[in-house]
PDB file of N, CA and C in Angstrom:
ATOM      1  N   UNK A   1    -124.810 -11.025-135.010  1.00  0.00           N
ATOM      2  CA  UNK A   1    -126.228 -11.299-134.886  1.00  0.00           C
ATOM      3  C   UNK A   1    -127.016 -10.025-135.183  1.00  0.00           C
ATOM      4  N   UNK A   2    -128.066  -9.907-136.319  1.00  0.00           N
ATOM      5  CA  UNK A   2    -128.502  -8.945-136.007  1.00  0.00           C
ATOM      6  C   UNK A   2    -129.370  -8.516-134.734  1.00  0.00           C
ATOM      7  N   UNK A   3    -129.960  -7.226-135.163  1.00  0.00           N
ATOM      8  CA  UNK A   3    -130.295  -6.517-133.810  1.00  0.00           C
ATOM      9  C   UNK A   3    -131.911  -6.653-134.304  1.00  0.00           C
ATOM     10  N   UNK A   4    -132.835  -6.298-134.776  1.00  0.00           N
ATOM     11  CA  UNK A   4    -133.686  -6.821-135.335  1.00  0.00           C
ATOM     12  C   UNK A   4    -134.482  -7.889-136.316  1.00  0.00           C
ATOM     13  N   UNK A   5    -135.736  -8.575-135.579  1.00  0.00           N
ATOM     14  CA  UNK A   5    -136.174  -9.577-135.888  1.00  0.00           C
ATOM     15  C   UNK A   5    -137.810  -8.968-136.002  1.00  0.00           C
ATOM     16  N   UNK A   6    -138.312  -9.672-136.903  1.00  0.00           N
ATOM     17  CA  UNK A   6    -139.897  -9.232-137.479  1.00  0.00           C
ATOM     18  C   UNK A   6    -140.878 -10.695-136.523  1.00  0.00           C
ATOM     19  N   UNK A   7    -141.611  -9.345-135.804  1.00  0.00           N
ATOM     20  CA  UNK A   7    -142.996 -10.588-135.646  1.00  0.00           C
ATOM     21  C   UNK A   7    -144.193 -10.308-136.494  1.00  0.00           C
ATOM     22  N   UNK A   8    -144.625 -11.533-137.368  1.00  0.00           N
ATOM     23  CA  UNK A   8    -145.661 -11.810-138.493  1.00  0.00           C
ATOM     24  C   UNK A   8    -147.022 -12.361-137.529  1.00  0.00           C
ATOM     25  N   UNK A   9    -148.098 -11.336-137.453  1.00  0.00           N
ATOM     26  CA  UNK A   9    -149.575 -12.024-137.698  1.00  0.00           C
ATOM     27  C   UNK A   9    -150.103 -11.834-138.327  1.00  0.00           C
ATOM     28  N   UNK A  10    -151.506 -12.035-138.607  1.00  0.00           N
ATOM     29  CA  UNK A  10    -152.702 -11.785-139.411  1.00  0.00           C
ATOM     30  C   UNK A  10    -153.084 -10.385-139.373  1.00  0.00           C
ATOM     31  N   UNK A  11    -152.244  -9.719-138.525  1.00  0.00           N
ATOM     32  CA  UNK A  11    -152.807  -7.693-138.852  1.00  0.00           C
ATOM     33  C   UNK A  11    -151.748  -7.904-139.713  1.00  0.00           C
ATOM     34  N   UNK A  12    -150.663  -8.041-139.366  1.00  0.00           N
ATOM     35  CA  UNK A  12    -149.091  -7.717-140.304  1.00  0.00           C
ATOM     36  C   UNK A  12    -148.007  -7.782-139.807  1.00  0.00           C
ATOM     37  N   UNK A  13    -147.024  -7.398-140.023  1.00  0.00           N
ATOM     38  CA  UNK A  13    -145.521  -7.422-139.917  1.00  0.00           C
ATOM     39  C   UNK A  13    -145.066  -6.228-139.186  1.00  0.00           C
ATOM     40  N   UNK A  14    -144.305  -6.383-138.017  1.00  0.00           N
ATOM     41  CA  UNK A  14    -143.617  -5.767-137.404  1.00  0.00           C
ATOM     42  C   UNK A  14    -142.410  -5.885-136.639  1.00  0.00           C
ATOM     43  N   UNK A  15    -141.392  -5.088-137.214  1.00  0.00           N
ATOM     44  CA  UNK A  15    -139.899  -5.003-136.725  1.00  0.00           C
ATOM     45  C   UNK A  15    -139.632  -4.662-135.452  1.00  0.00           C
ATOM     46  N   UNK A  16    -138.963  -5.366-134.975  1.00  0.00           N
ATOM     47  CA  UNK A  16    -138.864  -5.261-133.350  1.00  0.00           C
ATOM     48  C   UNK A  16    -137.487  -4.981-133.277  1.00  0.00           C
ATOM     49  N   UNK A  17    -136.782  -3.978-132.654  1.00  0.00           N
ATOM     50  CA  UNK A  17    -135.126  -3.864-132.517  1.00  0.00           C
ATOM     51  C   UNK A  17    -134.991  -4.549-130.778  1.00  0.00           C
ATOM     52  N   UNK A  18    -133.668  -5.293-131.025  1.00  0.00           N
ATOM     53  CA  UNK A  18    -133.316  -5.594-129.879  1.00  0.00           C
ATOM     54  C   UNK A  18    -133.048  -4.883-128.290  1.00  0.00           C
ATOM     55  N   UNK A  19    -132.192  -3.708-129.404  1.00  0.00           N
ATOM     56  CA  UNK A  19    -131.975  -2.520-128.390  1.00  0.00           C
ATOM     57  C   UNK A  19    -133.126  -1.917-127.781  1.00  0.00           C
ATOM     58  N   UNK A  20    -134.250  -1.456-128.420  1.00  0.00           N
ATOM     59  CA  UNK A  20    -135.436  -0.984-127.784  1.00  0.00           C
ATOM     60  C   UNK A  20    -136.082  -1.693-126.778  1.00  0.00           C
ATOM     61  N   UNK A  21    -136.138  -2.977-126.448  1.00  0.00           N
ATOM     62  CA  UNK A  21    -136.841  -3.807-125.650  1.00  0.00           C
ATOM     63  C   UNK A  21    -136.264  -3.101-124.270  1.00  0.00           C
ATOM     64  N   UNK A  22    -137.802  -2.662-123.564  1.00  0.00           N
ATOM     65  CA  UNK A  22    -137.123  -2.593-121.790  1.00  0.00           C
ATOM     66  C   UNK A  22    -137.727  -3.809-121.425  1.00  0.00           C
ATOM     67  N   UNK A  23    -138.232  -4.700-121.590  1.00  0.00           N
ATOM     68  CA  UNK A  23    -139.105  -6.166-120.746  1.00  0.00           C
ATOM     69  C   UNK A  23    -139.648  -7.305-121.759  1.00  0.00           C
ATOM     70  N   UNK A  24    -139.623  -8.381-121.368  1.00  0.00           N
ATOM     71  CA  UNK A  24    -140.068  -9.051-122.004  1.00  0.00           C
ATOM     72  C   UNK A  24    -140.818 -10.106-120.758  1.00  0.00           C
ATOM     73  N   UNK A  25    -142.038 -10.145-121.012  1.00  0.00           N
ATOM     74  CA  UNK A  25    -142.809 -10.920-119.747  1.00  0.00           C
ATOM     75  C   UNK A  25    -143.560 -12.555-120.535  1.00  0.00           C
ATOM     76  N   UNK A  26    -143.466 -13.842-119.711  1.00  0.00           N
ATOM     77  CA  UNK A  26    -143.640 -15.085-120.423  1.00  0.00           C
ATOM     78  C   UNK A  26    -144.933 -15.426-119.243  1.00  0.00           C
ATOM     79  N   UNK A  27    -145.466 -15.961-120.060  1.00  0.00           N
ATOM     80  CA  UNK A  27    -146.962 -16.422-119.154  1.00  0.00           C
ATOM     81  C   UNK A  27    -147.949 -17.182-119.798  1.00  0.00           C
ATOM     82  N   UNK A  28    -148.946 -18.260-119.895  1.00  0.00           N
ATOM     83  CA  UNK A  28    -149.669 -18.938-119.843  1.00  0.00           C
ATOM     84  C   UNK A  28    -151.160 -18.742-120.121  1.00  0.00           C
ATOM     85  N   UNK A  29    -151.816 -18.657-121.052  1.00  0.00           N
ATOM     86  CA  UNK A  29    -153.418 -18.963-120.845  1.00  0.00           C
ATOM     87  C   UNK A  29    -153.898 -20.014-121.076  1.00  0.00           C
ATOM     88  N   UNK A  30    -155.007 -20.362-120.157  1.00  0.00           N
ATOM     89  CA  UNK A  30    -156.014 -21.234-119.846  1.00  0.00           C
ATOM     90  C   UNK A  30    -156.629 -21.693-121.516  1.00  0.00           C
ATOM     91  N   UNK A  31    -156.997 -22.653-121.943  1.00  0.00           N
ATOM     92  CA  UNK A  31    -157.732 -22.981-123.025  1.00  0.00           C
ATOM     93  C   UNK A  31    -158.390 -23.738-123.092  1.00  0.00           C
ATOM     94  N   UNK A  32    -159.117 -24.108-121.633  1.00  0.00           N
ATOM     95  CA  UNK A  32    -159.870 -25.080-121.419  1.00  0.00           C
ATOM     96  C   UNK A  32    -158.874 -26.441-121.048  1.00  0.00           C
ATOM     97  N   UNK A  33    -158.748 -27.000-122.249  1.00  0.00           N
ATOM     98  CA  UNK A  33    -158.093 -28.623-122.663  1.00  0.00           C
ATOM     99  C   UNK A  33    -156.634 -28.344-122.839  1.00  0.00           C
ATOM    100  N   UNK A  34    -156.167 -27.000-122.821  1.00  0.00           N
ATOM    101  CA  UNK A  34    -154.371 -26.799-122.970  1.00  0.00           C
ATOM    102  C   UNK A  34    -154.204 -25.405-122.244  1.00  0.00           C
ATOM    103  N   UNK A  35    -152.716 -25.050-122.260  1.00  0.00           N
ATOM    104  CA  UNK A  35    -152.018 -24.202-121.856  1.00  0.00           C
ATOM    105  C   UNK A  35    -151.420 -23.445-123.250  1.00  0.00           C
ATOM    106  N   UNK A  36    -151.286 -22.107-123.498  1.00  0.00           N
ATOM    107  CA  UNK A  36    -151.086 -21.376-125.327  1.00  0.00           C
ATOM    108  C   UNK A  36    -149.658 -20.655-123.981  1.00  0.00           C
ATOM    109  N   UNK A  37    -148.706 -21.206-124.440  1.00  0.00           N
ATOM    110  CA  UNK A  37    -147.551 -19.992-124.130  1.00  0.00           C
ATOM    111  C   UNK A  37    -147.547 -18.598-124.558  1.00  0.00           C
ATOM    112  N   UNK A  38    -147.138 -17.737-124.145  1.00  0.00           N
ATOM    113  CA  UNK A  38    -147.747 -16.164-124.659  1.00  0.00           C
ATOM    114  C   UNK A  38    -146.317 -15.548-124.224  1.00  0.00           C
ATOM    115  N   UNK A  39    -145.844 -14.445-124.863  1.00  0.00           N
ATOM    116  CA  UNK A  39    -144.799 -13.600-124.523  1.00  0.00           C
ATOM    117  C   UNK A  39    -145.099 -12.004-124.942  1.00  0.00           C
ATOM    118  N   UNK A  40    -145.183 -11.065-123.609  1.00  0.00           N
ATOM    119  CA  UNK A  40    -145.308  -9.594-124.026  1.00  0.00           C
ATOM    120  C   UNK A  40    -143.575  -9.069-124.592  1.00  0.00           C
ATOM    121  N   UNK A  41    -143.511  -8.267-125.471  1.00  0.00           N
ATOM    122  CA  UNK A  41    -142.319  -7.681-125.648  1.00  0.00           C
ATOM    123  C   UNK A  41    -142.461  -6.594-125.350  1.00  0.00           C
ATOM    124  N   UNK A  42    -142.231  -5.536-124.376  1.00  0.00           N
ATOM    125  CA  UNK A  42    -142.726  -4.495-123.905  1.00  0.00           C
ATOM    126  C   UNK A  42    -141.265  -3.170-124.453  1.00  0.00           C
ATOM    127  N   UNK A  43    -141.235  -2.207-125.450  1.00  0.00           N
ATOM    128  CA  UNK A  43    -140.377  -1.224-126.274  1.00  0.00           C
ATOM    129  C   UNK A  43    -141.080   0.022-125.321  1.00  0.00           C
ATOM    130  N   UNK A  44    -140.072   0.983-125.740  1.00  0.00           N
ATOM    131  CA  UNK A  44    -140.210   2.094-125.368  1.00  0.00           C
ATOM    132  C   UNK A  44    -140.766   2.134-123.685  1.00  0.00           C
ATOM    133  N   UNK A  45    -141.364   3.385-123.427  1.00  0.00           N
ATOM    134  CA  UNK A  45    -141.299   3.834-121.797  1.00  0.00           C
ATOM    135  C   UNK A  45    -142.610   5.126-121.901  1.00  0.00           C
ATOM    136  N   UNK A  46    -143.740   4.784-120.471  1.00  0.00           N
ATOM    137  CA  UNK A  46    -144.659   6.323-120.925  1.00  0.00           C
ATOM    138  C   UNK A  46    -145.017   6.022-121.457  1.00  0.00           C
ATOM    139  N   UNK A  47    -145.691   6.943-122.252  1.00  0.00           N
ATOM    140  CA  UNK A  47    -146.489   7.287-123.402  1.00  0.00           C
ATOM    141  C   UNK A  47    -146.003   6.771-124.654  1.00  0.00           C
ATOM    142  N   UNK A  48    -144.610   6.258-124.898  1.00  0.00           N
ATOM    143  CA  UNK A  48    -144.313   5.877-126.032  1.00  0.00           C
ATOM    144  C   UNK A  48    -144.471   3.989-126.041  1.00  0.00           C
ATOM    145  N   UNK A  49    -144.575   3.602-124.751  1.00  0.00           N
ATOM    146  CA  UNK A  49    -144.430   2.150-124.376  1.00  0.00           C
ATOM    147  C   UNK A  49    -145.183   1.375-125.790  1.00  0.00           C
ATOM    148  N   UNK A  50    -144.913   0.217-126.079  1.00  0.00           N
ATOM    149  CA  UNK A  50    -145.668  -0.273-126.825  1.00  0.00           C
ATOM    150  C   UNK A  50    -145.681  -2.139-126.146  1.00  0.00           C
ATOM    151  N   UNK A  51    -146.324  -2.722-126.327  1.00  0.00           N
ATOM    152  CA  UNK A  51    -146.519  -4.068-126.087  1.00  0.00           C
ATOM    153  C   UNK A  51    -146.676  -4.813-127.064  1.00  0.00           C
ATOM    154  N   UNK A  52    -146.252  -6.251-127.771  1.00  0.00           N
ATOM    155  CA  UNK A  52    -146.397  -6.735-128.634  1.00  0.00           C
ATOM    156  C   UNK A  52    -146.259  -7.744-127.983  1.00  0.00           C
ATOM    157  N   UNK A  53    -147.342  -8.991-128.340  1.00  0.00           N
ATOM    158  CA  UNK A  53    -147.458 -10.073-127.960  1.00  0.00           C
ATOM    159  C   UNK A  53    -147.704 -11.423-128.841  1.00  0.00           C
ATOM    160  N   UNK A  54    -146.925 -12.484-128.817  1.00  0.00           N
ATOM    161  CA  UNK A  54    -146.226 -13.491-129.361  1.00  0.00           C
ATOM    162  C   UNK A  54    -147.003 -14.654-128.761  1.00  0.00           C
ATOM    163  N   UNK A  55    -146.935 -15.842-129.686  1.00  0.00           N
ATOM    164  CA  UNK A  55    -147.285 -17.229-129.039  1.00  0.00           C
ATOM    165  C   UNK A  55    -147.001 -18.618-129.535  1.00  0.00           C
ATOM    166  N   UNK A  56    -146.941 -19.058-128.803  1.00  0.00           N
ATOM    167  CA  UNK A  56    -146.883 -20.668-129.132  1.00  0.00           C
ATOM    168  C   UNK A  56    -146.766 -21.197-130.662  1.00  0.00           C
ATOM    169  N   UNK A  57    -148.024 -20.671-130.880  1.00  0.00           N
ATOM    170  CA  UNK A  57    -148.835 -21.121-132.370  1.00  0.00           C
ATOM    171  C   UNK A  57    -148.572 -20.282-133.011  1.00  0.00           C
ATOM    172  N   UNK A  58    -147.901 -19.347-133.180  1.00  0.00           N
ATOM    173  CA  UNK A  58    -147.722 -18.160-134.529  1.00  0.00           C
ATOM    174  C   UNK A  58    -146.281 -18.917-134.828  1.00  0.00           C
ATOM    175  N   UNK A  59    -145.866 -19.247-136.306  1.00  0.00           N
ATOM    176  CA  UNK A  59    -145.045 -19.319-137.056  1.00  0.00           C
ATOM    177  C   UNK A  59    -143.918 -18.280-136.449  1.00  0.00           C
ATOM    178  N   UNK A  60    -142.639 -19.276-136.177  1.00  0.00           N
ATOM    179  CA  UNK A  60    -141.574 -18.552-135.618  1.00  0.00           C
ATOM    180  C   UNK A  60    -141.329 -18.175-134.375  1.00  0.00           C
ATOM    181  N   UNK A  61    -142.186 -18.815-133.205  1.00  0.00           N
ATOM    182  CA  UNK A  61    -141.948 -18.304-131.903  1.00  0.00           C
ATOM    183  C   UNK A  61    -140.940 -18.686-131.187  1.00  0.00           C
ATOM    184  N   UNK A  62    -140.398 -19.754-131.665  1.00  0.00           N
ATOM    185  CA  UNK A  62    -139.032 -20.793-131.125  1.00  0.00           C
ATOM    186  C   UNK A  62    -137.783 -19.850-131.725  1.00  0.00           C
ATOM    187  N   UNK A  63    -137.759 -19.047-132.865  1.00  0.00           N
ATOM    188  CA  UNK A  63    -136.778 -18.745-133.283  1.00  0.00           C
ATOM    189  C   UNK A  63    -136.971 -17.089-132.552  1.00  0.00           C
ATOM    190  N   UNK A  64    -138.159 -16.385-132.853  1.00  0.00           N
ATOM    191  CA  UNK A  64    -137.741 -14.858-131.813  1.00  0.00           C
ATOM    192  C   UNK A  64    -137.621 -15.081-130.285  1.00  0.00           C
ATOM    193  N   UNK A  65    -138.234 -16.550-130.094  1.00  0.00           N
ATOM    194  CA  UNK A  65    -137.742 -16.680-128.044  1.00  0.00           C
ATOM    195  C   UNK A  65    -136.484 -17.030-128.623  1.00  0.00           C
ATOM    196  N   UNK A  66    -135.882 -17.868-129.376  1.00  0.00           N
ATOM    197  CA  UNK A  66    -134.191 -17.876-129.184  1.00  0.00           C
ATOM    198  C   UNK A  66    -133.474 -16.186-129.468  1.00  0.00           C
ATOM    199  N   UNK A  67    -134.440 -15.822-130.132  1.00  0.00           N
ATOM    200  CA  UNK A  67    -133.639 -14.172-130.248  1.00  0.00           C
ATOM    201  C   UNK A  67    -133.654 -13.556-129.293  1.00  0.00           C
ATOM    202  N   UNK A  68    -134.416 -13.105-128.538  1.00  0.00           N
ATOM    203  CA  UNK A  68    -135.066 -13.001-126.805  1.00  0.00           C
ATOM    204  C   UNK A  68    -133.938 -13.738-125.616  1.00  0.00           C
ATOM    205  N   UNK A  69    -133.901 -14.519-126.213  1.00  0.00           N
ATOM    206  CA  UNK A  69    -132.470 -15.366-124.499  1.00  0.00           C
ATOM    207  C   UNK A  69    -131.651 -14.416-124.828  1.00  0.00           C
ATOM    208  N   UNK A  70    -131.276 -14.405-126.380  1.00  0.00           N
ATOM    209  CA  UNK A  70    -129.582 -13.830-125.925  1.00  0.00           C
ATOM    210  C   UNK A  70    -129.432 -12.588-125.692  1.00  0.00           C
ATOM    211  N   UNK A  71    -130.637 -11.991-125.414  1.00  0.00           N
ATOM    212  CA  UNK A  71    -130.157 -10.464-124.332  1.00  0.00           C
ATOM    213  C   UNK A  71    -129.488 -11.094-123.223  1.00  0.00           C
ATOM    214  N   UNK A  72    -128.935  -9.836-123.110  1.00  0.00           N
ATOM    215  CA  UNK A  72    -127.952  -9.675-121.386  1.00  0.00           C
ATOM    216  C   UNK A  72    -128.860 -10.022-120.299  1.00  0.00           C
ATOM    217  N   UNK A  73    -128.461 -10.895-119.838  1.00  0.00           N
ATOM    218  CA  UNK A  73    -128.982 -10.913-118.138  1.00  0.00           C
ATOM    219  C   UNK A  73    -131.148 -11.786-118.461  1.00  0.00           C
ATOM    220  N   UNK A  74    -131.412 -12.241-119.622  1.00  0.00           N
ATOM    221  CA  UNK A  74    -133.107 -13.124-119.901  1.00  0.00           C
ATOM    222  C   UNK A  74    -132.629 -14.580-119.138  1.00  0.00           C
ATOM    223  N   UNK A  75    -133.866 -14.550-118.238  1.00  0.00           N
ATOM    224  CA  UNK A  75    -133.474 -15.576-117.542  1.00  0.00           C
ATOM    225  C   UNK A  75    -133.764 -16.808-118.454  1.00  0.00           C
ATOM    226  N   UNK A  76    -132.798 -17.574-118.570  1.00  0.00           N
ATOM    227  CA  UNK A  76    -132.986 -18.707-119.351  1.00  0.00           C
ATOM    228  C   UNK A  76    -133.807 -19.865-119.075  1.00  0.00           C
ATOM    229  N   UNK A  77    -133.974 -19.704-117.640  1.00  0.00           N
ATOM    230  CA  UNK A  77    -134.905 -21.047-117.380  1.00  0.00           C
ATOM    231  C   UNK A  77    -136.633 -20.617-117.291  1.00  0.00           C
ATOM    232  N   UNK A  78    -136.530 -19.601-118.080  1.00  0.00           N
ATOM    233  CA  UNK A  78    -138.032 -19.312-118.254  1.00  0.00           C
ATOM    234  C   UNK A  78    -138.933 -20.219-118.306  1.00  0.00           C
ATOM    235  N   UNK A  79    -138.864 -21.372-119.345  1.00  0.00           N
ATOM    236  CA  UNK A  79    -139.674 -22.100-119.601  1.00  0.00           C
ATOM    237  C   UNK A  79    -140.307 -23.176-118.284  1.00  0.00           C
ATOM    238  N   UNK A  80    -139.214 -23.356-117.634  1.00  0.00           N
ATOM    239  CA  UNK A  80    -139.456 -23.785-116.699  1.00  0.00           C
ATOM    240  C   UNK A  80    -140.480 -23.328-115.733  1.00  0.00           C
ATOM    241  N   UNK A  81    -140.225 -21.953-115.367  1.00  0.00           N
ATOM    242  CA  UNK A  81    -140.966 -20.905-114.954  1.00  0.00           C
ATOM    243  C   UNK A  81    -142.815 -20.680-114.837  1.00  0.00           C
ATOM    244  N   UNK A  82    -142.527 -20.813-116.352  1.00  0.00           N
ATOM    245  CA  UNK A  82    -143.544 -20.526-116.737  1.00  0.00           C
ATOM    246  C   UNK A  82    -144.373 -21.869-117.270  1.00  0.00           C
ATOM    247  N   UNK A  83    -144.076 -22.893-117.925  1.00  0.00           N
ATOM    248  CA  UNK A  83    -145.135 -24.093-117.783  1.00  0.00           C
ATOM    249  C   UNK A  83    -145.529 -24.699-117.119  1.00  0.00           C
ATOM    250  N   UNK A  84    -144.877 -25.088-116.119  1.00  0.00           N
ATOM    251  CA  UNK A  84    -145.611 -25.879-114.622  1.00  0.00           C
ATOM    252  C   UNK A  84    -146.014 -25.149-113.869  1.00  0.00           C
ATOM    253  N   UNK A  85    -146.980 -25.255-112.705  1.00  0.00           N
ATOM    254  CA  UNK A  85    -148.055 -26.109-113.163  1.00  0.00           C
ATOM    255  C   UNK A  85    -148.677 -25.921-114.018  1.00  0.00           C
ATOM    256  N   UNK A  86    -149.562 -26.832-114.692  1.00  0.00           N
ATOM    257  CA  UNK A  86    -150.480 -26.638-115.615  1.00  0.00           C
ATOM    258  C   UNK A  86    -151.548 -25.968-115.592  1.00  0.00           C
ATOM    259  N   UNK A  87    -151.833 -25.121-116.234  1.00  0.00           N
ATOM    260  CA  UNK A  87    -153.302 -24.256-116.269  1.00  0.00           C
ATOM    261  C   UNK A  87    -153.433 -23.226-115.213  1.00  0.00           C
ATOM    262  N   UNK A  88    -151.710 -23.045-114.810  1.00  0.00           N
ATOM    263  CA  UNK A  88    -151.650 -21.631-114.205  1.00  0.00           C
ATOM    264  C   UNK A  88    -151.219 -20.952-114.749  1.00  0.00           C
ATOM    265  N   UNK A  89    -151.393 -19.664-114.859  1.00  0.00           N
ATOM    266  CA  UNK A  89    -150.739 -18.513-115.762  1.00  0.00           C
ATOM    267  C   UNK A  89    -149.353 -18.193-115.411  1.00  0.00           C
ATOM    268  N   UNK A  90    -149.027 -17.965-114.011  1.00  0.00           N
ATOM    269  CA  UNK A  90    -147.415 -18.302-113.803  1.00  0.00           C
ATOM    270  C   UNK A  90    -146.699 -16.797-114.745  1.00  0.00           C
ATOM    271  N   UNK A  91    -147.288 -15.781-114.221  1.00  0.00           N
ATOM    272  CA  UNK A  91    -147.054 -14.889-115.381  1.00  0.00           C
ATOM    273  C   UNK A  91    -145.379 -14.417-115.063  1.00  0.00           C
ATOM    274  N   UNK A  92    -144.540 -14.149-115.723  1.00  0.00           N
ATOM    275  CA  UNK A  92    -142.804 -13.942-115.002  1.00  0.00           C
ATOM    276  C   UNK A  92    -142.216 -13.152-115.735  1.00  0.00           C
ATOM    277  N   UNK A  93    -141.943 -12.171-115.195  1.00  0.00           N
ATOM    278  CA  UNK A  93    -140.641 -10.874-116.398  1.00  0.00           C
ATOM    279  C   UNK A  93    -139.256 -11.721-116.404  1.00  0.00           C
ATOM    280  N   UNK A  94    -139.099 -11.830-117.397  1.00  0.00           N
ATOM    281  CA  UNK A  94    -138.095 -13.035-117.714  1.00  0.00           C
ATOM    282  C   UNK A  94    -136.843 -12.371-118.500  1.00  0.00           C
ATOM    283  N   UNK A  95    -136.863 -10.631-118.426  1.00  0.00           N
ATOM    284  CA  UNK A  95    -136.078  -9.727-119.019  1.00  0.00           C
ATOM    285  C   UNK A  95    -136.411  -8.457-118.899  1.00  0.00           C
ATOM    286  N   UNK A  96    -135.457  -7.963-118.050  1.00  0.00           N
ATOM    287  CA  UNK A  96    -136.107  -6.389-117.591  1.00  0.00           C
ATOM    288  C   UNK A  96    -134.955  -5.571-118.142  1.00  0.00           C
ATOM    289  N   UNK A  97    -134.798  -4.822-119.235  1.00  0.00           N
ATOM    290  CA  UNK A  97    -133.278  -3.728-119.431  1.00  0.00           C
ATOM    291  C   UNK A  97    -133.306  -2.783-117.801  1.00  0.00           C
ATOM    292  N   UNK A  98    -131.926  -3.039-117.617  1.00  0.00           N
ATOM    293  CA  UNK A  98    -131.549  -2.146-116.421  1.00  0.00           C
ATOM    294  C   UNK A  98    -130.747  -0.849-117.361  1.00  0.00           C
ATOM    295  N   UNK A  99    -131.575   0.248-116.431  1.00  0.00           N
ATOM    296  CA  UNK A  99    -130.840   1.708-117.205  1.00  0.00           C
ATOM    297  C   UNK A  99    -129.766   2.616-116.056  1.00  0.00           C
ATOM    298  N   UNK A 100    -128.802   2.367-116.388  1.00  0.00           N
ATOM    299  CA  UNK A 100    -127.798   3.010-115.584  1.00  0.00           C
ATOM    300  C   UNK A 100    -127.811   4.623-115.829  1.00  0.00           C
TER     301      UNK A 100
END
């Protein structure tokens, strides 16, 4: 499997390595009439931290959340987690790298 996967928006394209991820957090916004699934990918640590955030509606989110489970130890029943109830944000770190 590789180790990097690209997330595509409307700024541009960016390579995400697997190994770099310390967190990945799944959570919910309000849209009035729906719920937009949202995922932070949180790289690096400090000053170098970066956040990149994913959704529902961007082309490919089913395939980088399937890239996302198969880290070590992502809780798989995220979804669960995180969609019910409705029109709560339910925000959940659903993948934290532990550093020995």
């Amino acid at each position: 499997m590789l180790s990097v996967f690209a997330i595509v928006t409307a700024k541009g394209t960016d390579a995400v390595s697997l190994d770099e991820i310390s967190a990945v957090v799944a959570y919910k916004l309000d849209e009035i009439t729906t719920d937009l699934v949202c995922c932070d990918i949180v790289t690096g640590v400090g000053d170098g931290e970066q956040i990149r955030t994913i959704h529902e509606e961007l082309p490919g989110f089913d395939l980088a959340m399937a890239r996302l489970e198969a880290l070590p130890a992502f809780n798989q029943m995220w979804r669960d987690d995180v969609i019910l109830p409705s029109f709560a944000t339910n925000r959940k770190t659903v993948y934290s790298r532990t550093v020995a």
